[in-house]
N, C-alpha and C. Protein backbone atom coordinates (compact mmCIF):
# COMPACT_ATOMS: atom_id res chain seq x y z
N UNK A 1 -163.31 164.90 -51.92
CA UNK A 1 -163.58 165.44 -50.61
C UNK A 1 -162.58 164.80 -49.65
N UNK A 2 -161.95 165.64 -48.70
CA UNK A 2 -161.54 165.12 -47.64
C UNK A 2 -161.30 165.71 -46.63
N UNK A 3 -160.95 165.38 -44.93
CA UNK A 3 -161.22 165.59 -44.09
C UNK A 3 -159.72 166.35 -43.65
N UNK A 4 -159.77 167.38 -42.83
CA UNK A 4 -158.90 168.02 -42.20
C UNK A 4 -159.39 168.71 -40.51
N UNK A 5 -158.28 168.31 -39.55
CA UNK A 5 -158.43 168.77 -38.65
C UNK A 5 -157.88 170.47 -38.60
N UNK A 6 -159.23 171.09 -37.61
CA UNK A 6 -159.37 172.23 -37.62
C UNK A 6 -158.75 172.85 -35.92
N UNK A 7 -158.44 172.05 -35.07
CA UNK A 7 -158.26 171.97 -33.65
C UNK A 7 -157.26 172.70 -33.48
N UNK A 8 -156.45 173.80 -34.24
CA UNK A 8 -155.62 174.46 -33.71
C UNK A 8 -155.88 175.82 -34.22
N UNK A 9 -157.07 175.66 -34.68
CA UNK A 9 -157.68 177.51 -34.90
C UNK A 9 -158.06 178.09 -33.97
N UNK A 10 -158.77 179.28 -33.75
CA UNK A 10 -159.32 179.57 -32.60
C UNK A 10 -160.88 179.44 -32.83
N UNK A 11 -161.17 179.50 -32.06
CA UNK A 11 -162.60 179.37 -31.58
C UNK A 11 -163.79 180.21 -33.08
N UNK A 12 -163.70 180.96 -32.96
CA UNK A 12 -164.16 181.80 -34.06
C UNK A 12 -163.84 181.52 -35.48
N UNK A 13 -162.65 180.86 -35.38
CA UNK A 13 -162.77 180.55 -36.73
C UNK A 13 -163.08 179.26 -36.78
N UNK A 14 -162.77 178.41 -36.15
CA UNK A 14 -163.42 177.15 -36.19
C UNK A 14 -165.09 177.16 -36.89
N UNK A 15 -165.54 178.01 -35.64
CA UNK A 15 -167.18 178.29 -36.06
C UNK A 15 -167.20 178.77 -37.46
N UNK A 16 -166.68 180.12 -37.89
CA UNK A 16 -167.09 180.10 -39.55
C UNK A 16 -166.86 179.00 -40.13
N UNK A 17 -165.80 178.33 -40.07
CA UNK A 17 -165.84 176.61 -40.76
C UNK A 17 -166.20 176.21 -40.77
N UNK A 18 -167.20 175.76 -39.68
CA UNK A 18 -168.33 174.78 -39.55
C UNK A 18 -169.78 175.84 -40.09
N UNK A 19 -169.74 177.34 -40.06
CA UNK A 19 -171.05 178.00 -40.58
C UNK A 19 -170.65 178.01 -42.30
N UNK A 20 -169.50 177.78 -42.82
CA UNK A 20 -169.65 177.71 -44.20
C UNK A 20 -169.84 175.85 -44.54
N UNK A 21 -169.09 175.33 -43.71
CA UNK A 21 -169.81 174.16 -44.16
C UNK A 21 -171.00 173.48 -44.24
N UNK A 22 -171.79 174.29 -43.10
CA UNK A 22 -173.35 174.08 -43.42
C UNK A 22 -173.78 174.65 -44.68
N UNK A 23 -173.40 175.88 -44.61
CA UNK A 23 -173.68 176.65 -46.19
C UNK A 23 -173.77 176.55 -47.03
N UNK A 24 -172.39 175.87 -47.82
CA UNK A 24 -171.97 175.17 -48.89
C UNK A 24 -171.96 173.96 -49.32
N UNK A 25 -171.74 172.96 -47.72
CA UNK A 25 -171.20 171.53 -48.06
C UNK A 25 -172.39 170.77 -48.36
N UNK A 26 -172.91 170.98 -47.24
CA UNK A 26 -174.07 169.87 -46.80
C UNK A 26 -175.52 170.12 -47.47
N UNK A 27 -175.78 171.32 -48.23
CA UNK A 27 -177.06 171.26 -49.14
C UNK A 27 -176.66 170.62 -50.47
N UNK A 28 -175.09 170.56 -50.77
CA UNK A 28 -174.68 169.62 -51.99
C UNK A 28 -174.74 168.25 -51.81
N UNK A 29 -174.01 167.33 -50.54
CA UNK A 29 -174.61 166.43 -49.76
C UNK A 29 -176.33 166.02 -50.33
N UNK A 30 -177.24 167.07 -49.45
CA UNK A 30 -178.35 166.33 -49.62
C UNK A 30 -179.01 166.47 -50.65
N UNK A 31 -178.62 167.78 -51.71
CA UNK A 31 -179.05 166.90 -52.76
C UNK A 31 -178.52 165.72 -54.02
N UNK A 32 -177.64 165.78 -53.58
CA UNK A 32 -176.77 164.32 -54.22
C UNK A 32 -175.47 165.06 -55.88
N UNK A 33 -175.34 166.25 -55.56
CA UNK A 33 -174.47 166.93 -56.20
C UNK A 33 -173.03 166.52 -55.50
N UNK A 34 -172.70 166.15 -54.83
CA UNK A 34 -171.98 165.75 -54.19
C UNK A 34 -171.89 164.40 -53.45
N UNK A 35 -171.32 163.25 -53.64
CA UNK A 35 -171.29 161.79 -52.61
C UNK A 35 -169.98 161.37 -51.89
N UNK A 36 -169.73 160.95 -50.86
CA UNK A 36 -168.90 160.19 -50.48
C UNK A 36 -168.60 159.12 -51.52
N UNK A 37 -166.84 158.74 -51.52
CA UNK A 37 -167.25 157.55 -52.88
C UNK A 37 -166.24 156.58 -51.01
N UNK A 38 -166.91 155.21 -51.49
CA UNK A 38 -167.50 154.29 -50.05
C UNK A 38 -166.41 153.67 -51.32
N UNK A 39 -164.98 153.24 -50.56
CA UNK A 39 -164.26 151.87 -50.34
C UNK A 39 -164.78 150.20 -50.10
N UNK A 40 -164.88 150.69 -49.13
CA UNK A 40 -165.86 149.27 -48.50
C UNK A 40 -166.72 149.44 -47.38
N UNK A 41 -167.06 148.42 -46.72
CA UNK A 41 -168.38 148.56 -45.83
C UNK A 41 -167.80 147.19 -44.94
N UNK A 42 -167.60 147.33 -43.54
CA UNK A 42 -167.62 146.69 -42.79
C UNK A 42 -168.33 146.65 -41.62
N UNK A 43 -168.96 145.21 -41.18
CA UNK A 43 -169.89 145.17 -39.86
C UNK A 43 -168.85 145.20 -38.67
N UNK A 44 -169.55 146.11 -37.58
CA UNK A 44 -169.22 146.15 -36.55
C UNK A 44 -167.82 145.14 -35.88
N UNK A 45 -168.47 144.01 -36.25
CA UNK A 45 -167.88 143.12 -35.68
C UNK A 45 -166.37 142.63 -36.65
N UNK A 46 -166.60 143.47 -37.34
CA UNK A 46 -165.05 143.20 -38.37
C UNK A 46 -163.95 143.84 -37.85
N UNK A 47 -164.57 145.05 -36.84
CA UNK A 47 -163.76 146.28 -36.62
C UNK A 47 -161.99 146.35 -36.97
N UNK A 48 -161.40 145.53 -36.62
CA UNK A 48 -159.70 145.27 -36.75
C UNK A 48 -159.36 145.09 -38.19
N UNK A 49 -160.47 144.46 -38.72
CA UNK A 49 -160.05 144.76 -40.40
C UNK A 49 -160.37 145.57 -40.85
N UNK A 50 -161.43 146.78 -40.50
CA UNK A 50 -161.76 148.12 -40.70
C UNK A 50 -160.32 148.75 -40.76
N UNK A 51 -159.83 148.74 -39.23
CA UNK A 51 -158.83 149.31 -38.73
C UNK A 51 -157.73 148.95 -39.49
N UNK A 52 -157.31 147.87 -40.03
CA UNK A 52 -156.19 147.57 -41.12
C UNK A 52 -155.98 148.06 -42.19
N UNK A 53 -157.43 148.06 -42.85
CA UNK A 53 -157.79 148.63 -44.25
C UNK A 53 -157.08 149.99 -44.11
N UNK A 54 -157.86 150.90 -42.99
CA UNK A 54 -157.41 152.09 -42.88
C UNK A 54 -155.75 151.97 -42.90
N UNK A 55 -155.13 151.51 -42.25
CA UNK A 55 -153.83 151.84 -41.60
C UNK A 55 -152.65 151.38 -42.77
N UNK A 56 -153.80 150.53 -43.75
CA UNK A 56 -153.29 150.02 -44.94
C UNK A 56 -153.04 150.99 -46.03
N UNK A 57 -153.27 152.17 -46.02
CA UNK A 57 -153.49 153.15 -46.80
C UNK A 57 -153.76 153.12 -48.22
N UNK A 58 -154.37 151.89 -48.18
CA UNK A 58 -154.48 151.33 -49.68
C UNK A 58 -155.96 151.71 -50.27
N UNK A 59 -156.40 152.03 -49.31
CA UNK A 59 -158.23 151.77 -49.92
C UNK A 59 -158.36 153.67 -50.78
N UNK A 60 -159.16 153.71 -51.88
CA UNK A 60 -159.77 154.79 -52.53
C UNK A 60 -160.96 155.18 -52.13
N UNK A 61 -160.96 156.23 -51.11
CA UNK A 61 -162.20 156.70 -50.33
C UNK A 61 -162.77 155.68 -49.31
N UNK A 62 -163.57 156.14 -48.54
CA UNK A 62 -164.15 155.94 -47.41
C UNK A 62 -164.14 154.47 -46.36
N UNK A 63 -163.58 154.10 -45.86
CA UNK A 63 -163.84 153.19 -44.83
C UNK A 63 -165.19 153.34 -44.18
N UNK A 64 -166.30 152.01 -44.25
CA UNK A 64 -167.48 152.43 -43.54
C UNK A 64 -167.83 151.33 -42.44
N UNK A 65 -167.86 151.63 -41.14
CA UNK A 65 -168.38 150.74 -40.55
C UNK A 65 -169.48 150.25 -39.82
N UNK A 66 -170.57 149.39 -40.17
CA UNK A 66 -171.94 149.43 -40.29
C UNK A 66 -172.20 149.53 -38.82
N UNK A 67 -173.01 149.78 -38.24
CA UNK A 67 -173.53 149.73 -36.68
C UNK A 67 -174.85 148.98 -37.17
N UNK A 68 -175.26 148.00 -36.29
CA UNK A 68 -176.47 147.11 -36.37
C UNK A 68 -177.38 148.44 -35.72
């Protein structure tokens, strides 16, 4: 899975993107046919090494950063 910006479609199509991704994506989501695979997990207060990891382009899936 991964993420792509949609911000230069128009309006209408944006929306079918987001009405097929409810459709398709997110009932695979909740029932666990589908997972995020989680890199690591950082607290709040790590944030700049969050931000490294990312910028590090080294990590395999997800940067997560915990909110208390």
């Amino acid at each position: 899975m991964f993420g792509v910006s949609n911000s230069r479609l128009p309006g209408e199509q944006r929306a079918e993107a987001v009405r097929g991704f409810v459709r398709d994506v997110l009932p695979a989501l909740a029932d666990g046919r589908i997972a995020p695979v989680i890199d690591r997990v950082f607290a709040f207060d790590q944030l700049p090494a969050a931000k490294d990891g990312i910028e590090s382009n080294a990590q395999v899936g997800k940067i997560v950063v915990r909110v208390a």
